[in-house]
Protein backbone atom coordinates (compact mmCIF):
# COMPACT_ATOMS: atom_id res chain seq x y z
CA UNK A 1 9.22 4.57 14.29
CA UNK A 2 7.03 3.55 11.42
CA UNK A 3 6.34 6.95 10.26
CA UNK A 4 9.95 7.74 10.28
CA UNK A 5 10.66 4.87 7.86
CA UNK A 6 7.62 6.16 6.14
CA UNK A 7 9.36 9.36 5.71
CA UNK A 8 12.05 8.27 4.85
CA UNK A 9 10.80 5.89 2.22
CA UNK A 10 8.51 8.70 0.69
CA UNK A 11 11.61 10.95 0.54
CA UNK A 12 13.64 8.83 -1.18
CA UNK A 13 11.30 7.26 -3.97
CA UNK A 14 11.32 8.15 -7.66
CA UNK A 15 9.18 8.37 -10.71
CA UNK A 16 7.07 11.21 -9.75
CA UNK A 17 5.97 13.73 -11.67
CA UNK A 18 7.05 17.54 -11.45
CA UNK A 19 3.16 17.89 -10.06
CA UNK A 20 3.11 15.12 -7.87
CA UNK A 21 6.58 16.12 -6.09
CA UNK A 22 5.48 20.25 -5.24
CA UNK A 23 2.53 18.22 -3.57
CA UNK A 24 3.33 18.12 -0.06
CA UNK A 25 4.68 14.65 0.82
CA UNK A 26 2.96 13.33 4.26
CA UNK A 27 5.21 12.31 6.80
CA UNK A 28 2.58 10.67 9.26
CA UNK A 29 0.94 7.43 7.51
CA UNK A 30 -1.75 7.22 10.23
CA UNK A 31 -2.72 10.84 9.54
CA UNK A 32 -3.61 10.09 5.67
CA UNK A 33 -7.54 9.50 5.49
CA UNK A 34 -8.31 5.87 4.35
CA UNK A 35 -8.75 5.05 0.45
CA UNK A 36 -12.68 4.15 -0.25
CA UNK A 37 -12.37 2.34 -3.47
CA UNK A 38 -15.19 3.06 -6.02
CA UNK A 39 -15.75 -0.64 -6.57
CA UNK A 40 -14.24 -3.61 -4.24
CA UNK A 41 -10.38 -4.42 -5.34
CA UNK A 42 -10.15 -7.73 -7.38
CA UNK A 43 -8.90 -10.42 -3.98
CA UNK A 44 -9.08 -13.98 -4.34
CA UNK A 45 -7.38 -16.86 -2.76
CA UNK A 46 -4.69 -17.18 -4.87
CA UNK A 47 -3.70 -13.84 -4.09
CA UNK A 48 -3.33 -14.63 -0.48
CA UNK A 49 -1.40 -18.26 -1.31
CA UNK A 50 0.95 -15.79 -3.92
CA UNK A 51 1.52 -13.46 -0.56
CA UNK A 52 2.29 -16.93 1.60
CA UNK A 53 4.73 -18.22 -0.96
CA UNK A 54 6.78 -15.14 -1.42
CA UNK A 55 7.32 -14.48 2.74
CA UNK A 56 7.60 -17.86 3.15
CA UNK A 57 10.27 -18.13 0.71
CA UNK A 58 12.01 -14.44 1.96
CA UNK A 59 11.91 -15.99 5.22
CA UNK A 60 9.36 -12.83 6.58
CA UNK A 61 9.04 -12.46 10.56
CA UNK A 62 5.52 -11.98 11.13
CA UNK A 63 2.43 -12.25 13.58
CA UNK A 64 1.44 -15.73 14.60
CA UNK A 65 -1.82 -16.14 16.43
CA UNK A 66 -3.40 -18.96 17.32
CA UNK A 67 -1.32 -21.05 14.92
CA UNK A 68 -2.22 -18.54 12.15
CA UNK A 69 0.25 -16.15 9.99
CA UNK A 70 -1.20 -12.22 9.29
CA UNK A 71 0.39 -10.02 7.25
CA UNK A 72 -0.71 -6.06 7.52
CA UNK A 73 0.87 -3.96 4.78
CA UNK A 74 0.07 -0.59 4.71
CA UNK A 75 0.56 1.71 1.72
CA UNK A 76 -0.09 5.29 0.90
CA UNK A 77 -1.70 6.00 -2.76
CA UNK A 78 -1.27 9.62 -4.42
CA UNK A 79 -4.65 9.16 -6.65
CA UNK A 80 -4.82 12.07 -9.39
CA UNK A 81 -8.02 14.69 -9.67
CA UNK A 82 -9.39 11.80 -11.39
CA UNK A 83 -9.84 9.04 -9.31
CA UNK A 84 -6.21 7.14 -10.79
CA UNK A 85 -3.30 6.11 -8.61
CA UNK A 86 -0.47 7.93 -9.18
CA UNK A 87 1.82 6.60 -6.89
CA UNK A 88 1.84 3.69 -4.44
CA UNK A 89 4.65 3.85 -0.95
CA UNK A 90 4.26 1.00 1.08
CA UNK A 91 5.06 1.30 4.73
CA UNK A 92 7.96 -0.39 6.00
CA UNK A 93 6.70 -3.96 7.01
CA UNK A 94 9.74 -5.83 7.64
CA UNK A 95 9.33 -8.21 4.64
CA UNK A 96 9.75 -6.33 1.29
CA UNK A 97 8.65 -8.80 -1.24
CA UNK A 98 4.88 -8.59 0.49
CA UNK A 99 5.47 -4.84 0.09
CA UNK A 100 6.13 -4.90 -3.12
CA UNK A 101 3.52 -7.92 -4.26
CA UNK A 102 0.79 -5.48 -1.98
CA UNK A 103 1.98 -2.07 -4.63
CA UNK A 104 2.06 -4.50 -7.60
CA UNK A 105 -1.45 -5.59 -6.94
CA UNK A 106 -2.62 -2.19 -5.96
CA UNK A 107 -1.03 -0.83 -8.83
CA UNK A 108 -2.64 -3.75 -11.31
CA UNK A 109 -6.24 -3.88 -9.82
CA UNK A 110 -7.19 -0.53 -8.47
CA UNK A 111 -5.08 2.06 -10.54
CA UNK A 112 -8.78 3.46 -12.21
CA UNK A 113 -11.02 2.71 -8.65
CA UNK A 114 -9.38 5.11 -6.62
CA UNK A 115 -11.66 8.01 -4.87
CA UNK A 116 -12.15 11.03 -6.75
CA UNK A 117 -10.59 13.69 -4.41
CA UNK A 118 -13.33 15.82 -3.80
CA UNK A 119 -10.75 19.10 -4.36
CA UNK A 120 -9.90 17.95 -7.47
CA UNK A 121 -6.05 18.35 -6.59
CA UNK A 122 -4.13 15.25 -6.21
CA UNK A 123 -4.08 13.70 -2.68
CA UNK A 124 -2.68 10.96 -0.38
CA UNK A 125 -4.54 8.35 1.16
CA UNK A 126 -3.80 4.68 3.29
CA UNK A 127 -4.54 1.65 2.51
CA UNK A 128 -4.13 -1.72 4.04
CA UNK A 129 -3.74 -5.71 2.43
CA UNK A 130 -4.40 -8.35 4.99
CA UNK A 131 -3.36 -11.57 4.32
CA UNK A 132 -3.73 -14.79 6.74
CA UNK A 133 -2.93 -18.37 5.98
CA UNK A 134 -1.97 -21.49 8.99
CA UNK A 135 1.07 -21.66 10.51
């Protein structure tokens, strides 16, 4: 079900360029081989508190266990030949606003940390922001 959404969310986003849309669009998330950032993505606490506030306030339905809240959003990146995002899709999480705070952050602190793909042809990787915080 997920990768259908995926699908269908890749399919109908915009803003890429006439390069970026002949390149094959993936249609299985878990297929995509996982991002290794050059250097660790800027995280801190207030990030997470940001991510609590906004599904707390957009009234998310997610995880509890053991009297704690986790988030998993999962996004694929198109990085360019040289190691710069090009486009971020997040994966259909039930709760938008933590999808779009998870591309906004991705977009803001790891647009230039990307891998270098090692064909030198854009490509499509996953990525995953946890976030926790109590109940």
């Amino acid at each position: 079900m997920i990768n259908l959404i995926f699908a269908i969310t890749l399919a109908g986003s915009s803003g890429m360029t006439a390069e970026s849309q002949d390149l094959a669009i993936p249609t299985d998330f878990a297929a995509l081989e996982m991002a290794k950032f050059r250097k660790r993505i800027a995280y801190s606490d207030r990030h997470e508190r940001k991510a609590e506030r906004l599904a707390k306030a957009a009234d998310c339905e997610l995880p509890v266990v053991s009297n704690w809240v986790f988030a998993k959003i999962h996004a694929a990146i198109l990085v360019s030949p040289e190691g710069e995002i090009v486009k971020i899709v997040p994966v259909d999480s039930g709760c938008p606003e933590l999808e779009q705070y998870t591309v906004d952050h991705l977009a803001r602190y790891a647009s230039k940390i990307a891998p270098i793909p090692l064909d030198h042809k854009q490509t499509w990787y996953r990525t995953t922001m946890n976030f926790r915080w109590p109940e």
